[in-house]
Protein backbone atom coordinates (compact mmCIF):
# COMPACT_ATOMS: atom_id res chain seq x y z
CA UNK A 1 -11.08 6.31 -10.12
CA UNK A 2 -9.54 2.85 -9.64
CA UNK A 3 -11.48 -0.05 -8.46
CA UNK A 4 -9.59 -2.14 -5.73
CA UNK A 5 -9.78 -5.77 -4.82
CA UNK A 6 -8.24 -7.76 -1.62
CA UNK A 7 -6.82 -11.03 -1.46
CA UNK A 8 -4.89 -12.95 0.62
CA UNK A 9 -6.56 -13.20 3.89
CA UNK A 10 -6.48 -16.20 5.66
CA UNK A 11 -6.55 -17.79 9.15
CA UNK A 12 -3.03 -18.40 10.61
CA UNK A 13 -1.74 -19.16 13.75
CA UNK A 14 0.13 -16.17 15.64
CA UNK A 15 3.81 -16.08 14.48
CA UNK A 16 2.87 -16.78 11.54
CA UNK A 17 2.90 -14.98 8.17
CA UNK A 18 0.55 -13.73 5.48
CA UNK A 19 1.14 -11.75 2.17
CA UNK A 20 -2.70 -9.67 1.56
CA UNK A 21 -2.43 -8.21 -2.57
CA UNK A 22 -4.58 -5.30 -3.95
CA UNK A 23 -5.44 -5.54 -7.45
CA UNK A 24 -6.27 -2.15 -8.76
CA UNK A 25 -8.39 -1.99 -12.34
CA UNK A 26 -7.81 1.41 -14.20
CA UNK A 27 -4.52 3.35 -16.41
CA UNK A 28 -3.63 5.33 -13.60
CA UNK A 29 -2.45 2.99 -10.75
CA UNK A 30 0.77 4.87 -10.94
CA UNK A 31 -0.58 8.23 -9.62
CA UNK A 32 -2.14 6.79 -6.79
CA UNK A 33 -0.82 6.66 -3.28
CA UNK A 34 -2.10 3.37 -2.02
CA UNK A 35 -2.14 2.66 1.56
CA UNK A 36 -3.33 -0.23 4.19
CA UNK A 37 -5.77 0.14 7.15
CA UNK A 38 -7.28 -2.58 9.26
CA UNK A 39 -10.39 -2.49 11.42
CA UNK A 40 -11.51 -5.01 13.99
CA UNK A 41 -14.74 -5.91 15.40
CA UNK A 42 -15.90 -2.53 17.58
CA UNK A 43 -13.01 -0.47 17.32
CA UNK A 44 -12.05 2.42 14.36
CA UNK A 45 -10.64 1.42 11.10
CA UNK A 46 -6.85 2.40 11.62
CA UNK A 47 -3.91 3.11 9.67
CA UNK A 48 -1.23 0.55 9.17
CA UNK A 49 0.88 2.13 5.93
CA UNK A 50 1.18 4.02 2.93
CA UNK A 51 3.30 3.67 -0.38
CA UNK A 52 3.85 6.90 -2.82
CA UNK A 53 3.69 7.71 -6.39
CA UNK A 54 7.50 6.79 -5.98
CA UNK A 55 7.18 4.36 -3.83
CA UNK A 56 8.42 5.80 -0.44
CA UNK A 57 6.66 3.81 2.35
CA UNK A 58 5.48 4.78 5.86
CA UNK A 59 4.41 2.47 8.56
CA UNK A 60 2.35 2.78 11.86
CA UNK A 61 4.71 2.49 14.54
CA UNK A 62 3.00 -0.58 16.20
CA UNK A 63 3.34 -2.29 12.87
CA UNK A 64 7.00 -1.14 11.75
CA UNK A 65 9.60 -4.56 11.76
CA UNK A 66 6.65 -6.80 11.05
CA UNK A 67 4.76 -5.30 8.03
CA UNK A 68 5.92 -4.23 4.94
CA UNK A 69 3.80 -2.40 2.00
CA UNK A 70 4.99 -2.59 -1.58
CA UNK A 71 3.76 -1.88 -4.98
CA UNK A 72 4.21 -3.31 -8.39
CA UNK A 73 2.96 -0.24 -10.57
CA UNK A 74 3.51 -3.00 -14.03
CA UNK A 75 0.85 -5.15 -12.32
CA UNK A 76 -1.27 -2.63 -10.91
CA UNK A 77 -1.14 -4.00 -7.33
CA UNK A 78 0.09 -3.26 -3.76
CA UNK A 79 0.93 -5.80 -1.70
CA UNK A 80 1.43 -6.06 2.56
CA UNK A 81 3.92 -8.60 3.90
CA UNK A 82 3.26 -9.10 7.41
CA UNK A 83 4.91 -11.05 9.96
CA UNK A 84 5.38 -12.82 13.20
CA UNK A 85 1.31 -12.23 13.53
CA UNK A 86 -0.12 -12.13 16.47
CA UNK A 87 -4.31 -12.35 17.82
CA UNK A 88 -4.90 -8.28 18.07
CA UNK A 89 -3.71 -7.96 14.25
CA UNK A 90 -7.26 -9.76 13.78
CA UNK A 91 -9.52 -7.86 11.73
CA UNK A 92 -10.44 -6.94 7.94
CA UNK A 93 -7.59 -5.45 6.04
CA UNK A 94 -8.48 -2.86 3.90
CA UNK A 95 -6.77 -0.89 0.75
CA UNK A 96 -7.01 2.38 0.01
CA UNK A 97 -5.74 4.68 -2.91
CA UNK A 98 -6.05 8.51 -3.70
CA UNK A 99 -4.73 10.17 -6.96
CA UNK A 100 -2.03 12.58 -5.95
CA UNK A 101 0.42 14.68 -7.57
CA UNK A 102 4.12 13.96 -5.80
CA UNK A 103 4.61 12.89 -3.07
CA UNK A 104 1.89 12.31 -0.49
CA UNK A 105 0.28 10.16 1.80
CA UNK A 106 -2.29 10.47 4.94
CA UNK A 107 -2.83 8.19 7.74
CA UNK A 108 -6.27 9.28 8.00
CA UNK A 109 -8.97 7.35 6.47
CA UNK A 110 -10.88 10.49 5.15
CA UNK A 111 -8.24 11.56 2.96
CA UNK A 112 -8.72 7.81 0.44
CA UNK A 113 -11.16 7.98 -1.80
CA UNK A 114 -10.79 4.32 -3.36
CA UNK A 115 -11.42 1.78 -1.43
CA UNK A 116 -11.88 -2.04 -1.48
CA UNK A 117 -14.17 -4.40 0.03
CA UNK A 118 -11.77 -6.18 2.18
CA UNK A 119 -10.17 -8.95 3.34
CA UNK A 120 -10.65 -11.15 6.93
CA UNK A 121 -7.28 -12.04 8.58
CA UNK A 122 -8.01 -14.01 11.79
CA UNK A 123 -5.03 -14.69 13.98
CA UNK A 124 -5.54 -17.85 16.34
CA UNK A 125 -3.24 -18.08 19.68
């Protein structure tokens, strides 16, 4: 088990940018796949991207161009770049992690069984 902090959340106006980080306590960051998911008020938490073992990245369609995961496995942290921001990408932004063997990743919430608090990114127009 790994213990996962956000940071980096902010208010910004749209078209702007914001770079959220994931600090992950714990030996085995490196066998995790870590991924992203957002939720906003009254709506499911979704998916937004996924980094493996190897660090092979997926992104949600609606996100792809504009967000970009990464991970630093020396510093134990995951990162999300995201860009050109607009009012619907308000909501709390979420990390996720799940020891694997390989390569592996889900875009389904269930299948994470670290998760962190949080972090509120609020996106004026």
């Amino acid at each position: 088990q790994v213990q996962l902090v956000e940071s980096g959340g902010a208010l910004v106006q749209a078209g702007g940018s914001l770079r959220l980080s994931c600090a992950a306590s714990g030996r085995t960051f490196s066998q995790y796949t870590m991924a992203w998911f957002r939720q906003a008020p009254g709506k499911e938490r979704e998916f937004l991207a996924a980094i493996t073992r190897d660090s092979l990245n997926y992104h949600r369609d609606s996100v792809k161009g504009r967000f970009t995961i990464s991970r630093d496995n020396a510093k134990n942290t995951v990162s999300l770049e995201m860009n050109s921001l607009k009012p619907e990408d308000t909501a709390v932004y979420y990390c996720a992690g799940r020891e694997v063997r390989g390569r592996w990743y889900s875009t389904q919430r269930y299948d994470y069984d670290n998760w962190g608090p949080g972090t509120q990114v609020t996106v004026s127009s």
